[in-house]
C-alpha atoms as a PDB file:
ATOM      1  CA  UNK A   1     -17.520  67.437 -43.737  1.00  0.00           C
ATOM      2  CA  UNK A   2     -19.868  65.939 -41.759  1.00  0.00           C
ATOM      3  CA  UNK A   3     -21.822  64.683 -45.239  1.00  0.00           C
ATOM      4  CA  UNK A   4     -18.416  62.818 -46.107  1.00  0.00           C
ATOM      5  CA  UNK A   5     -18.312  61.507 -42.081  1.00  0.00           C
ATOM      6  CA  UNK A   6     -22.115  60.016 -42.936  1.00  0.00           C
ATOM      7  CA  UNK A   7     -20.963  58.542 -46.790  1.00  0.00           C
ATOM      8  CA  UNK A   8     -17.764  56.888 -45.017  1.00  0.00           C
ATOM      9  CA  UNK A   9     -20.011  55.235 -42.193  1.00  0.00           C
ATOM     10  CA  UNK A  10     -22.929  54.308 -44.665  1.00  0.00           C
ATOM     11  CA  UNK A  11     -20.087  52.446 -47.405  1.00  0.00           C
ATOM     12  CA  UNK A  12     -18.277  51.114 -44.350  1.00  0.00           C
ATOM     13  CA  UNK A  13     -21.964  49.199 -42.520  1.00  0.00           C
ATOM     14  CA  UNK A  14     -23.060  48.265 -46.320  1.00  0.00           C
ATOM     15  CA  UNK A  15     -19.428  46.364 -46.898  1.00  0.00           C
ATOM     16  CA  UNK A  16     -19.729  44.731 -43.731  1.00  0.00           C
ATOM     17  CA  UNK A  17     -23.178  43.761 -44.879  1.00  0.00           C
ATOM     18  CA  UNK A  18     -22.496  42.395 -48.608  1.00  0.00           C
ATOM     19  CA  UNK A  19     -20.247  40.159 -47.199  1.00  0.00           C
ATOM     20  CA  UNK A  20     -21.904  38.945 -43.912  1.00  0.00           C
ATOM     21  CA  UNK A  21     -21.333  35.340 -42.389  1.00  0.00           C
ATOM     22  CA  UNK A  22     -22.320  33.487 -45.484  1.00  0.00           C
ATOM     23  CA  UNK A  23     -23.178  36.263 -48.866  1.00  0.00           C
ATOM     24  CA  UNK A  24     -23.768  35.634 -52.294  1.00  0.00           C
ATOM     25  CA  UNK A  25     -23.419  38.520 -54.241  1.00  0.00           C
ATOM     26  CA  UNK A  26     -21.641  39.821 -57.985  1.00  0.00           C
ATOM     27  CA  UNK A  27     -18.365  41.941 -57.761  1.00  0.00           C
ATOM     28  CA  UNK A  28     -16.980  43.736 -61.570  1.00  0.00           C
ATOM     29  CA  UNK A  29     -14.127  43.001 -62.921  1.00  0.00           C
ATOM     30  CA  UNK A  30     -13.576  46.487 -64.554  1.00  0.00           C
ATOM     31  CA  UNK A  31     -10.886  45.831 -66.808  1.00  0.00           C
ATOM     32  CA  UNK A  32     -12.961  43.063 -68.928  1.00  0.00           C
ATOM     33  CA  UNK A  33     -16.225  44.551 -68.162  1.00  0.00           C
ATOM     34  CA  UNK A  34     -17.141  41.308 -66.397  1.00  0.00           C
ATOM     35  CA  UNK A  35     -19.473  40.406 -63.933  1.00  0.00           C
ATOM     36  CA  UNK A  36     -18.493  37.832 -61.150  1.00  0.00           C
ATOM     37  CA  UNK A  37     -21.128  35.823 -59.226  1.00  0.00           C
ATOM     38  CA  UNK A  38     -19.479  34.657 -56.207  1.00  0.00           C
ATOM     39  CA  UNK A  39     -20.857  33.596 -52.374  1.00  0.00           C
ATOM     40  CA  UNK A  40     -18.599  34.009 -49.446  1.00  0.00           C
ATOM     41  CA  UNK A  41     -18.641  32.049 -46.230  1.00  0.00           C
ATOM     42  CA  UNK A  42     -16.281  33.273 -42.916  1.00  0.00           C
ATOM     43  CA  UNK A  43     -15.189  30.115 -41.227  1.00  0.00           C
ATOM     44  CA  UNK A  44     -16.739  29.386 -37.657  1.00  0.00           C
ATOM     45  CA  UNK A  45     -13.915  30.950 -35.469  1.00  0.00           C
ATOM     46  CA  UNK A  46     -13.930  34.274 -38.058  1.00  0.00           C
ATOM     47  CA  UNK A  47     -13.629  36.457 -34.695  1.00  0.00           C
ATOM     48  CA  UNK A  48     -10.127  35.472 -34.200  1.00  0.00           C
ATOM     49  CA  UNK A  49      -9.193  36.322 -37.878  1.00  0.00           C
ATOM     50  CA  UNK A  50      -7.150  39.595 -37.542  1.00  0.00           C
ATOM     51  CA  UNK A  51      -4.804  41.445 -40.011  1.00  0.00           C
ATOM     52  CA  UNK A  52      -2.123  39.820 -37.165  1.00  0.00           C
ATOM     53  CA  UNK A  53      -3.638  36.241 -37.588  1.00  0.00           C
ATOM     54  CA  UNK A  54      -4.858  35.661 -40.440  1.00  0.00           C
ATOM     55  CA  UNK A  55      -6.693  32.810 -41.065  1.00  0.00           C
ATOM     56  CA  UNK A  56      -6.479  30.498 -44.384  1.00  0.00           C
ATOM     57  CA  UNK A  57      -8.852  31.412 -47.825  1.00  0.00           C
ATOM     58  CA  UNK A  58     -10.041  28.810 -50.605  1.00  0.00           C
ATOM     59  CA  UNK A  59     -11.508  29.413 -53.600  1.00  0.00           C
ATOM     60  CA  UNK A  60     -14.047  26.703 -54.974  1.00  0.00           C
ATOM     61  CA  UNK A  61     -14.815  26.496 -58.894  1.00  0.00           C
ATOM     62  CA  UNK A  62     -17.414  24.652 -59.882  1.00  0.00           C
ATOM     63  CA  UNK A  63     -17.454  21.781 -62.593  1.00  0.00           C
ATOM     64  CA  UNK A  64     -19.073  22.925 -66.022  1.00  0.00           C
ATOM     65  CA  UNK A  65     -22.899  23.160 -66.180  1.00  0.00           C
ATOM     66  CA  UNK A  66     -23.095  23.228 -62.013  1.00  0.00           C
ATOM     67  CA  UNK A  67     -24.145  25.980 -60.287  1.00  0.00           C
ATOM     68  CA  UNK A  68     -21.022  27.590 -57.613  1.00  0.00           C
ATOM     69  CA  UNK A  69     -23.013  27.198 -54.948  1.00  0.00           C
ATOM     70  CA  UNK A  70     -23.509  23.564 -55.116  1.00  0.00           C
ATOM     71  CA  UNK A  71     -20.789  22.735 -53.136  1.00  0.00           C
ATOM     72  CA  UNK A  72     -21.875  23.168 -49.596  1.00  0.00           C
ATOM     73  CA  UNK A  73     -20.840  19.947 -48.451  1.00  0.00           C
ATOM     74  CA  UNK A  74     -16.960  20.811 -49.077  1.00  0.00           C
ATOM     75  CA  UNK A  75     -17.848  25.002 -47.865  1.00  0.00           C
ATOM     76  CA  UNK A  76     -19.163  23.211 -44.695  1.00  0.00           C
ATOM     77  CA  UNK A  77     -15.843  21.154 -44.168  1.00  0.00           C
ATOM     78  CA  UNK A  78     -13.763  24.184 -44.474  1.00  0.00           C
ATOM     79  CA  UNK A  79     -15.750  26.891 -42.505  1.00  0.00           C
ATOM     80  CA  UNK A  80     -15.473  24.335 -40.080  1.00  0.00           C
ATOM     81  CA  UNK A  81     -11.254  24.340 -40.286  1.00  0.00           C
ATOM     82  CA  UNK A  82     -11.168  27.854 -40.401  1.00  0.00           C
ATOM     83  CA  UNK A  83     -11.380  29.151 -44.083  1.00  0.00           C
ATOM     84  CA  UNK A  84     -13.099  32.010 -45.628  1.00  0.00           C
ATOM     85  CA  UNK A  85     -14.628  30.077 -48.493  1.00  0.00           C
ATOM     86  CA  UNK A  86     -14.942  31.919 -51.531  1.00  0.00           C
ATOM     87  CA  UNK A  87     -17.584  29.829 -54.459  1.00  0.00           C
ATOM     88  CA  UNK A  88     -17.198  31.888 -57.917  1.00  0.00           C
ATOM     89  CA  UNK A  89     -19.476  31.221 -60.875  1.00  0.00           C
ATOM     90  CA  UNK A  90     -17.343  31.005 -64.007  1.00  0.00           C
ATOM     91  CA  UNK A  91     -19.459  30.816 -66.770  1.00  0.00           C
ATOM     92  CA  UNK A  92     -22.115  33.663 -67.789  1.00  0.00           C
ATOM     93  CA  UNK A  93     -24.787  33.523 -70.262  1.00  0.00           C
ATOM     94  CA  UNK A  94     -22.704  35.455 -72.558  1.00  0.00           C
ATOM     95  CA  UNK A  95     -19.922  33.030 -72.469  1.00  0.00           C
ATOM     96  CA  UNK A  96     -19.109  30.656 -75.639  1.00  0.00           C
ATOM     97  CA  UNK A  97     -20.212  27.075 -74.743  1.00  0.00           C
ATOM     98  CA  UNK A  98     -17.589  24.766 -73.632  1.00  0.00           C
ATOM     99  CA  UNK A  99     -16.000  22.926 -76.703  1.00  0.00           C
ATOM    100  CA  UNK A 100     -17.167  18.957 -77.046  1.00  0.00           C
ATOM    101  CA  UNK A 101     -14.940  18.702 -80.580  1.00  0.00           C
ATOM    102  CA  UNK A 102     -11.420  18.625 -81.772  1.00  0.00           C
ATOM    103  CA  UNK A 103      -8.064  18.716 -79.908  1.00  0.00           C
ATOM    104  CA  UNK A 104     -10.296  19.672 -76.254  1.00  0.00           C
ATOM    105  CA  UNK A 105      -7.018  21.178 -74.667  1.00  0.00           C
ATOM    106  CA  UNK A 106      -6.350  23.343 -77.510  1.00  0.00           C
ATOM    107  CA  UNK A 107     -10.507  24.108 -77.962  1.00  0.00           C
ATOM    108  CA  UNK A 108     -10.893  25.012 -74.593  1.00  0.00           C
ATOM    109  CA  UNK A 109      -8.049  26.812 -73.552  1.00  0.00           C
ATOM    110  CA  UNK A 110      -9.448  30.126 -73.663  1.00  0.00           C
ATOM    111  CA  UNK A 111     -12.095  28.624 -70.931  1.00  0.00           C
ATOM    112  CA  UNK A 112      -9.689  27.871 -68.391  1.00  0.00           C
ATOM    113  CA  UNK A 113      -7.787  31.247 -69.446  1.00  0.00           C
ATOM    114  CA  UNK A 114     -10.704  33.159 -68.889  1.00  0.00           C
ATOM    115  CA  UNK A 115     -11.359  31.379 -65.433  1.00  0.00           C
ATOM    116  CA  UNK A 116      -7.944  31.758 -64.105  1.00  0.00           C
ATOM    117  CA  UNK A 117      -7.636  35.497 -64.768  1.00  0.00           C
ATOM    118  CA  UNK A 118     -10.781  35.604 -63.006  1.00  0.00           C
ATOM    119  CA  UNK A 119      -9.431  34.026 -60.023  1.00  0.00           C
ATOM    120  CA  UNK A 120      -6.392  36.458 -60.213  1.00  0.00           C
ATOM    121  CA  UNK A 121      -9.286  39.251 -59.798  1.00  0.00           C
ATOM    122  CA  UNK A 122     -11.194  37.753 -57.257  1.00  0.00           C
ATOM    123  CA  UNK A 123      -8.255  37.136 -55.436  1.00  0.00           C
ATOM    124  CA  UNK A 124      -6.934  40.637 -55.544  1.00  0.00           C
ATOM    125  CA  UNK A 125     -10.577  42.370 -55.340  1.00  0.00           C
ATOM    126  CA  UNK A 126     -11.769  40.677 -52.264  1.00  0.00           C
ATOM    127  CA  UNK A 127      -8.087  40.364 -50.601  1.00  0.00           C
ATOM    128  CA  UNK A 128      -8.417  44.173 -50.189  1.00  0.00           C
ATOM    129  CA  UNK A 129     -11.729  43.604 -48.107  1.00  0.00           C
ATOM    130  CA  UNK A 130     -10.856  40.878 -45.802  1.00  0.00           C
ATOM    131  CA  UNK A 131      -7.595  41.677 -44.359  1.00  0.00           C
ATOM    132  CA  UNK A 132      -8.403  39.265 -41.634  1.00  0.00           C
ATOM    133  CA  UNK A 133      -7.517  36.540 -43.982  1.00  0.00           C
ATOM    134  CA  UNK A 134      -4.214  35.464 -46.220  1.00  0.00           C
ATOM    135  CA  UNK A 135      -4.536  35.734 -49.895  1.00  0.00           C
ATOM    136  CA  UNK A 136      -1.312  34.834 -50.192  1.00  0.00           C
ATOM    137  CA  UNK A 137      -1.431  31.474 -49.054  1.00  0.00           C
ATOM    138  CA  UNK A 138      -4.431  30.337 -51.458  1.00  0.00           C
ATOM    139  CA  UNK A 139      -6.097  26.912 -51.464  1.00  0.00           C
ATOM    140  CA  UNK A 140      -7.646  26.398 -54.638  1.00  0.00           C
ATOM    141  CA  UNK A 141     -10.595  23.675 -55.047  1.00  0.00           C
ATOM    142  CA  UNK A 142     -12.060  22.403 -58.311  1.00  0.00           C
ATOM    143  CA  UNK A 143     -14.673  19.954 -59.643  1.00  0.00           C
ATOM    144  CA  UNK A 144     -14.052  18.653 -63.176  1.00  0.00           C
ATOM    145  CA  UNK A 145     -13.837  22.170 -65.530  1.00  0.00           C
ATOM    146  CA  UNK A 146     -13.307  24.065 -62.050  1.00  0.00           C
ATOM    147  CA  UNK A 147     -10.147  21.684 -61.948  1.00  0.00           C
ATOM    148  CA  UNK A 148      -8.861  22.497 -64.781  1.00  0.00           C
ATOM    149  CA  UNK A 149      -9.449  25.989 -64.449  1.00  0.00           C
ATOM    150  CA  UNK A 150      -7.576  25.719 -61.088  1.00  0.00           C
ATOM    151  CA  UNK A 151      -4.619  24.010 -62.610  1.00  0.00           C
ATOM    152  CA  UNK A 152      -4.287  25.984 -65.384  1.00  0.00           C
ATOM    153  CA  UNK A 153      -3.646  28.932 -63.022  1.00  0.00           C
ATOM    154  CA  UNK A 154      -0.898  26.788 -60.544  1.00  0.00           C
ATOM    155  CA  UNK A 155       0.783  26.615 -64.095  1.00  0.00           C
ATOM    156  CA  UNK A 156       1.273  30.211 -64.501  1.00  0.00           C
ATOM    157  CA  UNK A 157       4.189  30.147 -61.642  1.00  0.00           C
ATOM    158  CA  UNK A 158       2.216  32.139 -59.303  1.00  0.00           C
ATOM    159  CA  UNK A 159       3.354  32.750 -55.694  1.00  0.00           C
ATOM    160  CA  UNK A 160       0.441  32.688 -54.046  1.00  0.00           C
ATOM    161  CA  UNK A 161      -1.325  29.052 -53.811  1.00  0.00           C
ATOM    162  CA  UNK A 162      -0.221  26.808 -51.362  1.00  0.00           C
ATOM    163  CA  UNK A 163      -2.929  23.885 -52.588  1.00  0.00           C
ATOM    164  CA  UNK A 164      -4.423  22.799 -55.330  1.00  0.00           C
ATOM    165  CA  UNK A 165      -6.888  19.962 -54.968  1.00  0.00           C
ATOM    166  CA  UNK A 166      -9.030  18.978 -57.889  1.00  0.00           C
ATOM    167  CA  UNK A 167     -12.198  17.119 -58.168  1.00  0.00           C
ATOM    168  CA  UNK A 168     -12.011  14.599 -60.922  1.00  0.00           C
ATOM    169  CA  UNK A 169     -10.429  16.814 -63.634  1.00  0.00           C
ATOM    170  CA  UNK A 170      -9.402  15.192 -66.342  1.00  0.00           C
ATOM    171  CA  UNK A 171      -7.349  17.756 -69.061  1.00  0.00           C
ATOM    172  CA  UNK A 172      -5.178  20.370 -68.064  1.00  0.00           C
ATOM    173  CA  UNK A 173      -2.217  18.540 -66.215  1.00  0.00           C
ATOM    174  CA  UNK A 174      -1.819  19.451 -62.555  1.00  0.00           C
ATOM    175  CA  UNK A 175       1.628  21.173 -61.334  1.00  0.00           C
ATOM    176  CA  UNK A 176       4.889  20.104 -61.148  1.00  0.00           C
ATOM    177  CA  UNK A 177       6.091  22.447 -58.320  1.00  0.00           C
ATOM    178  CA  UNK A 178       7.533  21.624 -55.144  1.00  0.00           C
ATOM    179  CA  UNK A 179       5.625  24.517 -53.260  1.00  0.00           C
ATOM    180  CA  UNK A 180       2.454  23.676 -54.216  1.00  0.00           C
ATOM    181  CA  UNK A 181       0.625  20.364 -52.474  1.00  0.00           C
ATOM    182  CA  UNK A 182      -1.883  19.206 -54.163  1.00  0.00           C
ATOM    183  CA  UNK A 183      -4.606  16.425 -54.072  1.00  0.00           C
ATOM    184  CA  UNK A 184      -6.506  15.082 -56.675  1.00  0.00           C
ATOM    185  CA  UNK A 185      -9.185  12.968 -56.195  1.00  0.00           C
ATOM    186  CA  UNK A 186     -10.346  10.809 -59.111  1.00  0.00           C
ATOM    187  CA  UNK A 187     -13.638   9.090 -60.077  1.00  0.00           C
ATOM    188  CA  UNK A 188     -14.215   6.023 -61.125  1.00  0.00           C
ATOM    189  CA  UNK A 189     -16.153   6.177 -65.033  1.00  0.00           C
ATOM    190  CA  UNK A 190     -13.829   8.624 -67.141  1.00  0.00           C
ATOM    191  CA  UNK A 191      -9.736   7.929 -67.136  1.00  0.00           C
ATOM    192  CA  UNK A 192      -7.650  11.859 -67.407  1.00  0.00           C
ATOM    193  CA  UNK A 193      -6.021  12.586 -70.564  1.00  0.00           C
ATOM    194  CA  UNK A 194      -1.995  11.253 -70.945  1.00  0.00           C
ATOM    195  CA  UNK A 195       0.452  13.929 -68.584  1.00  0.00           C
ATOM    196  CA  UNK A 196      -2.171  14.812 -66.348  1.00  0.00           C
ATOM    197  CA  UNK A 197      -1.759  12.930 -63.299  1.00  0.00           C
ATOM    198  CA  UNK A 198       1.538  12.246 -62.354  1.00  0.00           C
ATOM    199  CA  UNK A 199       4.292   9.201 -63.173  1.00  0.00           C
ATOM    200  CA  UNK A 200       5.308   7.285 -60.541  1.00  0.00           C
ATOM    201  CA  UNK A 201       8.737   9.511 -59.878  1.00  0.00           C
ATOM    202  CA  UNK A 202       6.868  12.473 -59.789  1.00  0.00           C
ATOM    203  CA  UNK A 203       4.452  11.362 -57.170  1.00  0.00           C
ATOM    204  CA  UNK A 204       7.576  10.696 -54.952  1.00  0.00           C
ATOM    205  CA  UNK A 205       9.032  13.948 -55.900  1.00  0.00           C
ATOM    206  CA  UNK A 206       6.670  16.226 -55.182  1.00  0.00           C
ATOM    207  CA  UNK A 207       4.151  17.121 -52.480  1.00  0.00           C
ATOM    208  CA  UNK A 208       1.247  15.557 -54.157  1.00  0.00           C
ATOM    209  CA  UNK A 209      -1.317  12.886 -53.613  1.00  0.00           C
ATOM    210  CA  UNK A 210      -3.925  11.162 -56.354  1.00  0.00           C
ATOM    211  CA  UNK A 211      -6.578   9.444 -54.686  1.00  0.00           C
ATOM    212  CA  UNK A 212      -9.469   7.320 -56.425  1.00  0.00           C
ATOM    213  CA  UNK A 213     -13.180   6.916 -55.065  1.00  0.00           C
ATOM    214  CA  UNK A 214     -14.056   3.295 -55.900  1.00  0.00           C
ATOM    215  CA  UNK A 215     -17.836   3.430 -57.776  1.00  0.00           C
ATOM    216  CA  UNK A 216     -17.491   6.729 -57.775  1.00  0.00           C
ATOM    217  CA  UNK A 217     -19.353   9.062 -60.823  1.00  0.00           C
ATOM    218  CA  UNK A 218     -17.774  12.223 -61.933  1.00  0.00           C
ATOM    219  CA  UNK A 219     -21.214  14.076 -62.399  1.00  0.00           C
ATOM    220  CA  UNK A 220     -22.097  12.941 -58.691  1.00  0.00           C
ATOM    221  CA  UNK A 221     -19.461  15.276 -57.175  1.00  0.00           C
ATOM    222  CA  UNK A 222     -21.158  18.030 -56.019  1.00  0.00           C
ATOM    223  CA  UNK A 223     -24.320  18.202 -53.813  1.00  0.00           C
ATOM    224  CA  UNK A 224     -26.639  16.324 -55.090  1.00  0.00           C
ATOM    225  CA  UNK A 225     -24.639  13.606 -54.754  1.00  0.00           C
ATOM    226  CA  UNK A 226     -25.242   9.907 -53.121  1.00  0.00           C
ATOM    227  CA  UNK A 227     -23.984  11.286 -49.030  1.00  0.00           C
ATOM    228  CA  UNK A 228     -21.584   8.332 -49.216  1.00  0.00           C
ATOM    229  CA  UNK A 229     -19.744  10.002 -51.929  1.00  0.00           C
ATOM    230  CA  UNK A 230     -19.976  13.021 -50.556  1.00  0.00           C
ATOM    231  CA  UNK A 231     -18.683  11.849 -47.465  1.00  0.00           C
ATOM    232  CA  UNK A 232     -15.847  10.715 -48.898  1.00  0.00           C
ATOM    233  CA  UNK A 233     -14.257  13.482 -50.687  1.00  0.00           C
ATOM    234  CA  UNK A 234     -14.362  15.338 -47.383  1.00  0.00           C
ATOM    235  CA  UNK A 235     -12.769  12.975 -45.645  1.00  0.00           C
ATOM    236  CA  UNK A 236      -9.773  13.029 -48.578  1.00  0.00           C
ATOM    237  CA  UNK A 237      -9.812  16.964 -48.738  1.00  0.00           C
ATOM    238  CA  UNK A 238      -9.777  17.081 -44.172  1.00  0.00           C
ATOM    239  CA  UNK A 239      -7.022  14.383 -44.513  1.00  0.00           C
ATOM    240  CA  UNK A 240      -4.761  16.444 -47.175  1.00  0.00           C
ATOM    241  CA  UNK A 241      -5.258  19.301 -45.107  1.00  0.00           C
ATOM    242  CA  UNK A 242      -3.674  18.502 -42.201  1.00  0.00           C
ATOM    243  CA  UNK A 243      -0.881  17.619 -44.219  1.00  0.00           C
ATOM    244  CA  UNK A 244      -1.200  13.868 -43.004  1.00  0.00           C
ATOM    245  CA  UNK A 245       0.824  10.758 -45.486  1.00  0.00           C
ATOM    246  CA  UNK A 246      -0.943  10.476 -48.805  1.00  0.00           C
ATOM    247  CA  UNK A 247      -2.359   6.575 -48.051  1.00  0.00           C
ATOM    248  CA  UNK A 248      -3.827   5.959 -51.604  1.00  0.00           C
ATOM    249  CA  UNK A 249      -1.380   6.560 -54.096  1.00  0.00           C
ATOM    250  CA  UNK A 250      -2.443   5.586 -58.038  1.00  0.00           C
END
């Protein structure tokens, strides 16, 4: 009895370690036998996150090639607006390289599969250790591939993102659903494969904004970065989050 009283205390203080402030760390996805680099960040104000209150969560994929935790400059932003931030490393060393040939929607399909079922785990594996914060209510965040990866998942008719904002993604087209909001920010060197971005109905039909960085690079979106750049994506993704007009429509 008292042996059980220690294990429950020891597995209790080591949680509450592995995930401290700001963590990197690797959960398993048992069922594909699947390791899972991810780094979590509470926001600021994570003392007044309760089971009662929760506070907001988003989920950051990287773009292909770019390590997850190269996006500090947007985890900063939204630790400082009250999300747990959750960065997850999609592609492992054991992973089939990202297709360059053929029909790239069709080739790489089973990329953006793979990355939204791991999504789906990381959402339900960590939701069960931070109660403080609503799963339920995701915001999902992707550069480039880690766009993709995050549209591809809105499409499955999920219940549980309330955003979506990619990060100068350019092939699988972003939702059509009037309960997701979602803001895309686009570069200024490489144009997104026809359907998408949305027509000009759609943009006044749904809750969605597209919004181009003038002189912008797609492989500058991420930390290392020019700080003007970086600059201005956050001041996009802070606008779209308060739920403020779209004022850039393309």
């Amino acid at each position: 009895m008292r042996f059980s009283l220690l294990l429950s205390l020891f597995l209790s203080f080591s949680n509450h370690m592995l995930f401290a402030s700001t963590h990197s760390n690797t959960i398993f996805d048992k069922s594909r036998d699947r390791n899972i680099p991810v780094t979590v960040s509470k926001p600021i104000n994570s003392a007044s996150c309760t089971q009662k209150n929760q506070c907001p969560v988003a989920i950051i994929s990287a773009g292909y090639g770019i390590k997850h935790t190269k996006y500090q400059f947007i985890e900063t932003l939204l630790k400082q607006r009250g999300f747990l931030t959750i960065a997850v490393g999609h592609e492992l060393p054991s992973d089939p390289p990202l297709s360059v040939t053929g029909n790239l929607y069709q080739t790489r399909s089973e990329n953006w599969q793979r990355g939204a079922a791991t999504l789906r785990f990381v959402r339900s594996f960590l939701g069960e250790k931070f109660i403080g914060y609503n799963f339920n209510a995701l915001t999902l965040i992707g550069h480039s591939n880690g766009g993709d990866i995050s549209s591809w998942l809105a499409n499955e008719n999920v219940d549980f993102i309330e955003r979506v904002i990619t990060i100068d993604h350019r092939r699988v087209p972003l939702p059509r659903n009037h309960n997701i909001k979602v803001l895309s920010i686009r570069g200024s060197d490489f144009p997104a494969d026809e359907g998408v971005l949305y027509t000009p109905s759609e943009l006044s039909e749904y809750p969605v904004c597209i919004v181009k960085i003038d002189k912008s690079r797609h492989n500058d979106m991420y930390d290392g970065g020019p700080t003007w750049l970086k600059e201005a994506i956050t001041d996009k993704i802070a606008l779209f989050l308060t739920d403020k007009p779209c004022s850039n429509k393309h």
